[in-house]
C-alpha atoms as a PDB file:
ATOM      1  CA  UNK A   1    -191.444  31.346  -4.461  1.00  0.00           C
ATOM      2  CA  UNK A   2    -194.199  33.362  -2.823  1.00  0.00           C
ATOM      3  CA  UNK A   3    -193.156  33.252   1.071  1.00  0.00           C
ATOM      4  CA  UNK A   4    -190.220  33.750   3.147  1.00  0.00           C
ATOM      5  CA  UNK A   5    -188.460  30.726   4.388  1.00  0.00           C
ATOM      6  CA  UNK A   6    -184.607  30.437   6.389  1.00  0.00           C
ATOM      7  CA  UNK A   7    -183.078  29.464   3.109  1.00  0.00           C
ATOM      8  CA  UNK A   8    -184.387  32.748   1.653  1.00  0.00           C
ATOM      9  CA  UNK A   9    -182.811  34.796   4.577  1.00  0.00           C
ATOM     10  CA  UNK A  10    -179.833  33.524   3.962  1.00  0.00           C
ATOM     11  CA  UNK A  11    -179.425  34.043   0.310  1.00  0.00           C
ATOM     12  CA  UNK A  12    -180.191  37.343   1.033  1.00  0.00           C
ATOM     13  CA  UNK A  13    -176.686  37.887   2.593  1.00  0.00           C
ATOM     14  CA  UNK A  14    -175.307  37.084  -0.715  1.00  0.00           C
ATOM     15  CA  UNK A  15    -177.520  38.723  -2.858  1.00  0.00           C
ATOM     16  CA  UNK A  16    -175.059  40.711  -4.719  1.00  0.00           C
ATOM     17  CA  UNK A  17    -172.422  37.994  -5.446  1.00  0.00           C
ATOM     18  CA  UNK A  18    -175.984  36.055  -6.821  1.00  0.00           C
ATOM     19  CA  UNK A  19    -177.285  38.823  -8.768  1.00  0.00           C
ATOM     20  CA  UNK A  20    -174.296  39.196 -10.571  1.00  0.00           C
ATOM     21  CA  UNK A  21    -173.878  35.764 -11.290  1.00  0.00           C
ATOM     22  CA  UNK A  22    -177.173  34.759 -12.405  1.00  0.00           C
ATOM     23  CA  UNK A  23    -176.515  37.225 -15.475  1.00  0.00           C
ATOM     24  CA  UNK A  24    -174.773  34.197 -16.680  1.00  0.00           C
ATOM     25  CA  UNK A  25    -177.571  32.806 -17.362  1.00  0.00           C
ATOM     26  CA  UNK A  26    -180.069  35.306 -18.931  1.00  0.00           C
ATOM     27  CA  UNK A  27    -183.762  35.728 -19.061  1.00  0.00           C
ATOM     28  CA  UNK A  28    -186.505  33.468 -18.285  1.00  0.00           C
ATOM     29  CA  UNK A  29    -188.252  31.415 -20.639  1.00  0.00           C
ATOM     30  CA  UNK A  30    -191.513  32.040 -19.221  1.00  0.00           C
ATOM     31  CA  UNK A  31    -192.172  35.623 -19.495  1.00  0.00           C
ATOM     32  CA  UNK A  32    -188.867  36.880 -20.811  1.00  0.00           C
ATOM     33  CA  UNK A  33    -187.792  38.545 -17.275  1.00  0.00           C
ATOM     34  CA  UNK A  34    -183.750  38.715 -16.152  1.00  0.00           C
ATOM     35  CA  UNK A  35    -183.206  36.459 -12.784  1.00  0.00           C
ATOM     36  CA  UNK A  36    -182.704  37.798  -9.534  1.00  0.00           C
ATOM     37  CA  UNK A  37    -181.223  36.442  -6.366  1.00  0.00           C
ATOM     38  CA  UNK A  38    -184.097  34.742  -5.305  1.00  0.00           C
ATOM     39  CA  UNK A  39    -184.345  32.737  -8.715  1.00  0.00           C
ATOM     40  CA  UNK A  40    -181.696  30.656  -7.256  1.00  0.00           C
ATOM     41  CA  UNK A  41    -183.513  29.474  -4.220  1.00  0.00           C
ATOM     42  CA  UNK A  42    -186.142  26.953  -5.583  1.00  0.00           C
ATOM     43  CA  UNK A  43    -183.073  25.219  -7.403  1.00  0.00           C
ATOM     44  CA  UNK A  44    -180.506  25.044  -4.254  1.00  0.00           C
ATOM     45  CA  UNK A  45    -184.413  23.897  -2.454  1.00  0.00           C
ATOM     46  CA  UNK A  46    -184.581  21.087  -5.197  1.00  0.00           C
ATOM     47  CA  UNK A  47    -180.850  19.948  -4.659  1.00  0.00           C
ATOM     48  CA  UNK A  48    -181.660  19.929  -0.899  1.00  0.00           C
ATOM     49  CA  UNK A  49    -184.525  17.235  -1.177  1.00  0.00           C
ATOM     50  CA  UNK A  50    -181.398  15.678  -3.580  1.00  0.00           C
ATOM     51  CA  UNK A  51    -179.666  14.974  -1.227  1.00  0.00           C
ATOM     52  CA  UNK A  52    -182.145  14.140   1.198  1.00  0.00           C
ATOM     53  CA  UNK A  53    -183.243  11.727  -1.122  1.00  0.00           C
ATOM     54  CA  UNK A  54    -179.263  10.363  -1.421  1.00  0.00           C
ATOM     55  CA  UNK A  55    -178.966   9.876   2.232  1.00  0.00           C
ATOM     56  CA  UNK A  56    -182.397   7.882   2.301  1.00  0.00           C
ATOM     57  CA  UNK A  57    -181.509   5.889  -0.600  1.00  0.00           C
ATOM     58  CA  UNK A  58    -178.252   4.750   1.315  1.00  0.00           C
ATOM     59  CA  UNK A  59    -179.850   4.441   4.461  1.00  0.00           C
ATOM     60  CA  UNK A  60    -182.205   1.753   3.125  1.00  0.00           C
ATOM     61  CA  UNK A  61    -180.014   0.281   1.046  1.00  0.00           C
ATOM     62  CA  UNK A  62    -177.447  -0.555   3.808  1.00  0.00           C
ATOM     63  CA  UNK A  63    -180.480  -2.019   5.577  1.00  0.00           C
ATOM     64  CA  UNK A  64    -181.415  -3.931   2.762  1.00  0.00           C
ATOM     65  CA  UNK A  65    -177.592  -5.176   2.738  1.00  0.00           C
ATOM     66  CA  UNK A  66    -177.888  -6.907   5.713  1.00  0.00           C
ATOM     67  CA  UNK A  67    -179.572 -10.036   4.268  1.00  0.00           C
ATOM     68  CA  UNK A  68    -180.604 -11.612   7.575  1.00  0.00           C
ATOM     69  CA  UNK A  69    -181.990  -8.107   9.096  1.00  0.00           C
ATOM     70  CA  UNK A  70    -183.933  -7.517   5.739  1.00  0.00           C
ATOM     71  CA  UNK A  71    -186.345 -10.337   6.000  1.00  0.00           C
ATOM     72  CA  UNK A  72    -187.201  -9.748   9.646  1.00  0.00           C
ATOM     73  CA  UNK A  73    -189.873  -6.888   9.181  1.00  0.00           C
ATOM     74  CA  UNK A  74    -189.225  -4.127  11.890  1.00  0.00           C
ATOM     75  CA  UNK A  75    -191.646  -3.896  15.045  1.00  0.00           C
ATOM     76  CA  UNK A  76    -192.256  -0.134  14.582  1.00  0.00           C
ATOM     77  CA  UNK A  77    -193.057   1.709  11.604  1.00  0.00           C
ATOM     78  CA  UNK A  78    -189.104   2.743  10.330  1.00  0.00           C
ATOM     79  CA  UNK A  79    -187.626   4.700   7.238  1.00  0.00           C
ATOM     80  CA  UNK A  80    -186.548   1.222   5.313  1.00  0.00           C
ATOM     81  CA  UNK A  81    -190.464  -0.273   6.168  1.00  0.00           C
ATOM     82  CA  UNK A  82    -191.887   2.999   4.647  1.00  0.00           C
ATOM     83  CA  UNK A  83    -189.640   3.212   1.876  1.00  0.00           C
ATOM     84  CA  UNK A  84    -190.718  -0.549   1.447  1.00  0.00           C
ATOM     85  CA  UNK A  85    -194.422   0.468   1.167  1.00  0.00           C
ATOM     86  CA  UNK A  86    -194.227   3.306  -0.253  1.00  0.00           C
ATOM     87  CA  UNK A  87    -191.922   2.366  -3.356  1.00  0.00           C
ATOM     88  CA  UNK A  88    -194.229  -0.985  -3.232  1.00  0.00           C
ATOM     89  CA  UNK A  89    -197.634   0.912  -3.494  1.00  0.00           C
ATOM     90  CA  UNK A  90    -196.322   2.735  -6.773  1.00  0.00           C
ATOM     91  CA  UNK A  91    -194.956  -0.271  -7.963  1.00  0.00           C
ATOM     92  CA  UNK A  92    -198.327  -1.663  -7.693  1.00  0.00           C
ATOM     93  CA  UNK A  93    -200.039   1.294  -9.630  1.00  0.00           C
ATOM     94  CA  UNK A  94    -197.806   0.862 -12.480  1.00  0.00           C
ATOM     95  CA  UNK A  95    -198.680  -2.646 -13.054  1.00  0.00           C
ATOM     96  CA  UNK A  96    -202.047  -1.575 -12.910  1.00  0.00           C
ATOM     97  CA  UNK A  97    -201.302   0.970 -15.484  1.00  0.00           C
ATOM     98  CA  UNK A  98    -199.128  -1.441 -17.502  1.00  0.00           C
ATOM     99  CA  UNK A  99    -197.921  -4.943 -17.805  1.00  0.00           C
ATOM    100  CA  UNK A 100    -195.233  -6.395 -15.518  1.00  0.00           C
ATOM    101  CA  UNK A 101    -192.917  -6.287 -17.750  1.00  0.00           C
ATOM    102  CA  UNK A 102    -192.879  -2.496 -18.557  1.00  0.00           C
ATOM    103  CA  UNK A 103    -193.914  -1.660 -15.296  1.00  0.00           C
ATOM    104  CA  UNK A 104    -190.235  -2.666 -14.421  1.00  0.00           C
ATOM    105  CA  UNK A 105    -188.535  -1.177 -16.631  1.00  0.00           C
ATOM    106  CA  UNK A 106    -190.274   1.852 -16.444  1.00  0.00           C
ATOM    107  CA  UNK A 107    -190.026   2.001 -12.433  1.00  0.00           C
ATOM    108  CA  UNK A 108    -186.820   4.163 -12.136  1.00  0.00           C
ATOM    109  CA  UNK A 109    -188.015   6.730 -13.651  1.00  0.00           C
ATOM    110  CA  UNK A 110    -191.796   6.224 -11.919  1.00  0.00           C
ATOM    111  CA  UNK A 111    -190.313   6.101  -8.090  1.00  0.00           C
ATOM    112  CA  UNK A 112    -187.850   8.830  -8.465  1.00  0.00           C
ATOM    113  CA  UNK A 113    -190.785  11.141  -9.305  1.00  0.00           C
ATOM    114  CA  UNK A 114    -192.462   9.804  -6.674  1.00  0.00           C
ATOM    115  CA  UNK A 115    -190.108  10.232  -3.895  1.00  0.00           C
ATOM    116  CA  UNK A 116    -188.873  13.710  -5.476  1.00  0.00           C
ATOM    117  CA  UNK A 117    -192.529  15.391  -5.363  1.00  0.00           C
ATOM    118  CA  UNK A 118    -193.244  13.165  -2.037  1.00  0.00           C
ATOM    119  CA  UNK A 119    -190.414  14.233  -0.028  1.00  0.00           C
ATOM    120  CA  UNK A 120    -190.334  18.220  -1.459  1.00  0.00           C
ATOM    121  CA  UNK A 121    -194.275  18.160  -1.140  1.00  0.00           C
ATOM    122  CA  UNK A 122    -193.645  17.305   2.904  1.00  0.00           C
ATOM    123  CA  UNK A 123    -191.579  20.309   3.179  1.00  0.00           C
ATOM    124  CA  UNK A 124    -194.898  22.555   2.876  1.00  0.00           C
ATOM    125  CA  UNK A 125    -195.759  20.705   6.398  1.00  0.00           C
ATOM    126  CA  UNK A 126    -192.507  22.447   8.437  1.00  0.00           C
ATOM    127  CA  UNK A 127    -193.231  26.527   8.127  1.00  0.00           C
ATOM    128  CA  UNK A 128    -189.984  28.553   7.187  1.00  0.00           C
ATOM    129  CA  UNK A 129    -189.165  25.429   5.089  1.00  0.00           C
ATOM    130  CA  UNK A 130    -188.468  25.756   1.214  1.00  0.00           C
ATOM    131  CA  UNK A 131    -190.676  24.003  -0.716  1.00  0.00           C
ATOM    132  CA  UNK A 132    -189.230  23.282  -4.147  1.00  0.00           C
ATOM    133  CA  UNK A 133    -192.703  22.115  -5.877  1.00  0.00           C
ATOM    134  CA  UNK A 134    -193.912  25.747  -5.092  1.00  0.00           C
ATOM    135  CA  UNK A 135    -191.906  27.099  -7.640  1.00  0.00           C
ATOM    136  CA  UNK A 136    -193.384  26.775 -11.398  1.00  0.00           C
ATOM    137  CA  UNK A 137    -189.289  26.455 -12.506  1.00  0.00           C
ATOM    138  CA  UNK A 138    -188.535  22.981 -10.653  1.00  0.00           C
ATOM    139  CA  UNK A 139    -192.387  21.781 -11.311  1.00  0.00           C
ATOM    140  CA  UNK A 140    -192.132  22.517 -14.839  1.00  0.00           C
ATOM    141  CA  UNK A 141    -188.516  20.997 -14.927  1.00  0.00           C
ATOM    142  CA  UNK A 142    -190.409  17.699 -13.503  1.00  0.00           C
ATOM    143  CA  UNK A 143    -192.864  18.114 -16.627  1.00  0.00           C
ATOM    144  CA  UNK A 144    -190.285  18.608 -18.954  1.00  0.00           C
ATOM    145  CA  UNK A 145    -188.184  15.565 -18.115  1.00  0.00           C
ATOM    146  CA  UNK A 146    -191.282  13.366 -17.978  1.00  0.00           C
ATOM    147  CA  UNK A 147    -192.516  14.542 -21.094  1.00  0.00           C
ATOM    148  CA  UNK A 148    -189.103  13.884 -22.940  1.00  0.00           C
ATOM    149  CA  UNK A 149    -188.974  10.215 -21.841  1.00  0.00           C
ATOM    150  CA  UNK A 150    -191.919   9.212 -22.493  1.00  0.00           C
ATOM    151  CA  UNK A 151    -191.702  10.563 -26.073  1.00  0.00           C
ATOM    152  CA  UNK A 152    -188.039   8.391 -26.258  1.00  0.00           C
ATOM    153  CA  UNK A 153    -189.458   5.117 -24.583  1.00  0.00           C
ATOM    154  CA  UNK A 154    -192.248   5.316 -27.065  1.00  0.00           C
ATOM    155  CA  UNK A 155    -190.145   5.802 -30.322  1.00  0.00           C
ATOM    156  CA  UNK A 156    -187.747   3.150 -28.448  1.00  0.00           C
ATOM    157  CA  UNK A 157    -190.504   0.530 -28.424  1.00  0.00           C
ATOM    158  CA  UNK A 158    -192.414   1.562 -31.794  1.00  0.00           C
ATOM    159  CA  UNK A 159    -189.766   3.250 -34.165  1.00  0.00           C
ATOM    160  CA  UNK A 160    -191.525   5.778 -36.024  1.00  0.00           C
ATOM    161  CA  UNK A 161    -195.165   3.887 -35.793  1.00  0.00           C
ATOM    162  CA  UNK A 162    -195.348   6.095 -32.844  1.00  0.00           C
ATOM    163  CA  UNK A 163    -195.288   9.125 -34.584  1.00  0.00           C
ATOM    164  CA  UNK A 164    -197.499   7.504 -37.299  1.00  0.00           C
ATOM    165  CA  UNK A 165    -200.201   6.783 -34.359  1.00  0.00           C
ATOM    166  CA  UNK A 166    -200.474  10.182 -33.851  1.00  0.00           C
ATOM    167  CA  UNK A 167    -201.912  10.798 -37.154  1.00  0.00           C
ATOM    168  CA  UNK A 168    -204.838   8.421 -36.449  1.00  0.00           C
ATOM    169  CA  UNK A 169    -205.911   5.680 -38.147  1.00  0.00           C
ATOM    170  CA  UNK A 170    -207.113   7.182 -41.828  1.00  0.00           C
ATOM    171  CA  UNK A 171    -204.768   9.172 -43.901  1.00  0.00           C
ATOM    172  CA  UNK A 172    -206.908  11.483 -45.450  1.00  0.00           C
ATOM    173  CA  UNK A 173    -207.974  12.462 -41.200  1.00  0.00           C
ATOM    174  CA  UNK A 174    -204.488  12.986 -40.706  1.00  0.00           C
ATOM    175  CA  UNK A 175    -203.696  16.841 -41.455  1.00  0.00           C
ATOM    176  CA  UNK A 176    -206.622  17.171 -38.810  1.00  0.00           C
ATOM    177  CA  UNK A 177    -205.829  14.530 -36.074  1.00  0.00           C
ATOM    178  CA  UNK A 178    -202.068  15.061 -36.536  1.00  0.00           C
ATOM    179  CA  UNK A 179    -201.870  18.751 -34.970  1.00  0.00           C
ATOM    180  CA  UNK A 180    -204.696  18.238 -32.429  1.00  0.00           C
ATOM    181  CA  UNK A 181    -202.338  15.010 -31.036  1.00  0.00           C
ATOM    182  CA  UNK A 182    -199.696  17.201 -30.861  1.00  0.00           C
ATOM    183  CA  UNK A 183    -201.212  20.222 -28.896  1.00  0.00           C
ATOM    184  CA  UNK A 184    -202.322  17.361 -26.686  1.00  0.00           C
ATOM    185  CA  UNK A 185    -198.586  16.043 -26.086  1.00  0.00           C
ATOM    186  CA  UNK A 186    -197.798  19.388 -25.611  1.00  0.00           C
ATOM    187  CA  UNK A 187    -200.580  20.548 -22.762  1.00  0.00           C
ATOM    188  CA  UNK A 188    -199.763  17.468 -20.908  1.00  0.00           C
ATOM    189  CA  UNK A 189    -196.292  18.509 -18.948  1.00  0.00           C
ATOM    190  CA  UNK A 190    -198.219  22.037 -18.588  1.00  0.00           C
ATOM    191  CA  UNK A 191    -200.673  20.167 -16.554  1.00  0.00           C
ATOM    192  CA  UNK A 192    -198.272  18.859 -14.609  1.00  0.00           C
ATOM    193  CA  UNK A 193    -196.271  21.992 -13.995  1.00  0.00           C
ATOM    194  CA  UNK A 194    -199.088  24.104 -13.336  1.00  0.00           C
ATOM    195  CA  UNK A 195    -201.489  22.059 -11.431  1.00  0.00           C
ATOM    196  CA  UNK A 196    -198.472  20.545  -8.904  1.00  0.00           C
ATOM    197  CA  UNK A 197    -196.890  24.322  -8.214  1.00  0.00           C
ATOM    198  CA  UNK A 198    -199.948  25.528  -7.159  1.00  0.00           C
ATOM    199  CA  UNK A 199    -201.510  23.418  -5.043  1.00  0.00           C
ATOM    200  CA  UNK A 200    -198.525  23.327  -3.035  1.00  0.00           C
ATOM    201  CA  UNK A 201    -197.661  27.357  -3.350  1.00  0.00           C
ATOM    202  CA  UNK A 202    -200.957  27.675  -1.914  1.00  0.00           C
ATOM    203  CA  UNK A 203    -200.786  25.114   0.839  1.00  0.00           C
ATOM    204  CA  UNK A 204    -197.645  26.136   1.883  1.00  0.00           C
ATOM    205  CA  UNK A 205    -198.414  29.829   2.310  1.00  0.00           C
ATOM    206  CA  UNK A 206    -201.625  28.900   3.963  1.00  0.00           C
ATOM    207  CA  UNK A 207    -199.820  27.309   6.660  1.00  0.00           C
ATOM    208  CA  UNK A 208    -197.335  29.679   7.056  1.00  0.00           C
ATOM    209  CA  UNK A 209    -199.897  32.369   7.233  1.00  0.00           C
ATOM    210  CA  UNK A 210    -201.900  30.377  10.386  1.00  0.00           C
ATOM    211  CA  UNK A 211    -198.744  29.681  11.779  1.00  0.00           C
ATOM    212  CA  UNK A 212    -198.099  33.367  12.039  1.00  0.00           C
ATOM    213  CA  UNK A 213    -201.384  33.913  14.187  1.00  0.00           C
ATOM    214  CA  UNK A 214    -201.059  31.054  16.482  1.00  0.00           C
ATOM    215  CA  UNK A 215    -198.302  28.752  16.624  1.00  0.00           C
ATOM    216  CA  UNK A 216    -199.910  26.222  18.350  1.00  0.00           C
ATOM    217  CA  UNK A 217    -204.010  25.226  17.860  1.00  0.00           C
ATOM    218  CA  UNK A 218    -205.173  27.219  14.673  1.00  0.00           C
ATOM    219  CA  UNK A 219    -202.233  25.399  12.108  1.00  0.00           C
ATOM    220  CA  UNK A 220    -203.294  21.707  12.945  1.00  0.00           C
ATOM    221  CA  UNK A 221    -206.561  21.612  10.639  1.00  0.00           C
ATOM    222  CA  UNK A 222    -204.695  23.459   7.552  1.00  0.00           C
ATOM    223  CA  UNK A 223    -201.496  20.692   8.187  1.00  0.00           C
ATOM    224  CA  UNK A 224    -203.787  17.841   8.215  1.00  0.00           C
ATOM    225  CA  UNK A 225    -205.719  19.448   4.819  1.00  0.00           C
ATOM    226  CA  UNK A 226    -202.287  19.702   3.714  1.00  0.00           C
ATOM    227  CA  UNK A 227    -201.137  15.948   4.372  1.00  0.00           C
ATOM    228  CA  UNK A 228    -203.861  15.055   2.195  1.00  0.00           C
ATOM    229  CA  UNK A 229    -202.888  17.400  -0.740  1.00  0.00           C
ATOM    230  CA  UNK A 230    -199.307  16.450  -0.758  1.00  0.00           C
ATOM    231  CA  UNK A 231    -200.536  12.520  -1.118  1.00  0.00           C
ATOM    232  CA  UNK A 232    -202.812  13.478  -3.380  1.00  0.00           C
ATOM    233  CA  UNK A 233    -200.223  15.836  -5.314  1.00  0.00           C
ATOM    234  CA  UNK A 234    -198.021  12.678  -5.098  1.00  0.00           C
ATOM    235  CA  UNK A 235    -200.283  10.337  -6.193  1.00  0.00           C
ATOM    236  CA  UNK A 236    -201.802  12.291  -9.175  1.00  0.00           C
ATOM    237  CA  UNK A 237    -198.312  13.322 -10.727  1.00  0.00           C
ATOM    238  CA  UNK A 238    -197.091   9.512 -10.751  1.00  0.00           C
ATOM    239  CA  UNK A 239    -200.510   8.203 -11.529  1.00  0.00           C
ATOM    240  CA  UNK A 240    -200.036  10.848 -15.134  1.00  0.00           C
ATOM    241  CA  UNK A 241    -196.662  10.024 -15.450  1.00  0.00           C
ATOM    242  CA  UNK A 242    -197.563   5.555 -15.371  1.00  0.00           C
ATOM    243  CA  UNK A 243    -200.180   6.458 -17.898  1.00  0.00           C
ATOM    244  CA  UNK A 244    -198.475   8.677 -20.541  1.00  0.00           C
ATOM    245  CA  UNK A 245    -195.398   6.232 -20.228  1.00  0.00           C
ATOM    246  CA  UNK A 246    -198.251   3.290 -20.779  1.00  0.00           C
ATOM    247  CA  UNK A 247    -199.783   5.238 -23.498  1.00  0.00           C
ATOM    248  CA  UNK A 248    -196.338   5.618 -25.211  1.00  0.00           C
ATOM    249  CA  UNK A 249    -195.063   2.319 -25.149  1.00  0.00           C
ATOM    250  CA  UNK A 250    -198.211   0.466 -25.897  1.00  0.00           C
ATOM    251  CA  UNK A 251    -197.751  -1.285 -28.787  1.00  0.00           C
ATOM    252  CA  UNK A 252    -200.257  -0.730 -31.824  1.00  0.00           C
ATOM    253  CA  UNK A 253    -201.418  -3.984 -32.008  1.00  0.00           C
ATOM    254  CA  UNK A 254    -202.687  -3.766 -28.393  1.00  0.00           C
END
């Protein structure tokens, strides 16, 4: 991550222990380069919004429990009436994106990226906070996982006709169509990565860098500029993810 936040400062006290342990796991991926201490703090950031997410998920569902209570809507605006909309809204796009039918069985998958991105996006709003989206590792993670499901629901639904739809329609156009579909599979959870990290790397440390010249005034216009770019960053990463997921299962004859 590019800035500072209390979670940093206090894996610093244990840098050695982490250093030494993150040998374990050896180099990067991307770029080939040995971990440090501070590799581990986007990861204990993302299993921080985890759990976050746990104790929301049993918060609402205890109020959803409560048959009686769960009907009544709430008076004031509450965690289980925005869960309600906001799980609602997406559910909504994916119809829009798919039928009814997929868009249901695809939802787990849909509103857990939603609330993940949502709730680590919201982060960037409280300076000194870690922001797990910030970090190209957990965005690219996000990618990844998308881009390996939707590749398994569509064989799932289509067999190997999936594969055989990316070598377009006419065989003799297929030793051309066939690799270009395939870079395109493969730029598609690097558009993701890339395009989530760093709108929210840069949000974040633009807060945190107005915050640091007055605490008060100056930060509100960058925080409300950032409450749009974390709906947006929401909303586009879910909108991509209904669509390749549509794209995939769709069967040929449609």
């Amino acid at each position: 991550m590019g800035h500072s936040s209390w979670l940093t400062l206090l894996l610093e006290y244990t840098k050695e222990t982490l250093n030494h342990n993150s040998q374990v796991i050896g180099n990067s991926f991307v770029g080939n380069h040995p971990p440090t201490w501070q590799s581990a703090e986007p990861i204990i950031a993302a299993f921080l919004v985890f759990l976050l997410l746990l104790f929301v998920g049993f918060n609402v569902k205890s109020k959803m429990a409560k048959t009686e209570e769960a009907v009544i809507p709430d008076d004031s605006l509450t965690l289980r009436t925005f869960m309600e909309a906001f799980l609602g809204y997406f559910y909504d796009l994916a119809k829009s994106v798919m039928d009814e039918k997929r868009a249901k069985k695809y939802f787990p998958i849909i509103a857990a990226s939603a609330c993940f991105i949502f709730f680590s996006n919201v982060l960037a709003l409280i300076p000194g906070m870690p922001v797990p989206t910030s970090s190209l590792s957990i965005t690219a993670g996000c990618a990844l996982v998308i881009f390996i499901a939707f590749n398994v629901y569509g064989i799932k639904e289509n067999g190997w006709d999936y594969l055989k739809h990316l070598a377009g329609p006419a065989w003799y156009l297929s030793w051309l169509i066939f690799p270009i579909e395939i870079i395109s599979l493969c730029v598609r959870p690097v558009t993701l990565a890339v395009r989530l990290m760093l709108n929210m790397a840069v949000d974040h440390l633009m807060l945190g860098m107005f915050a640091g010249l007055v605490a008060v005034l100056v930060p509100l216009p960058v925080m409300l500029l950032g409450c749009i770019v974390i709906v947006v960053q929401t909303l586009v990463f879910t909108l991509l993810t209904c669509i390749y997921i549509g794209l995939a299962t769709e069967h040929e004859a449609h």
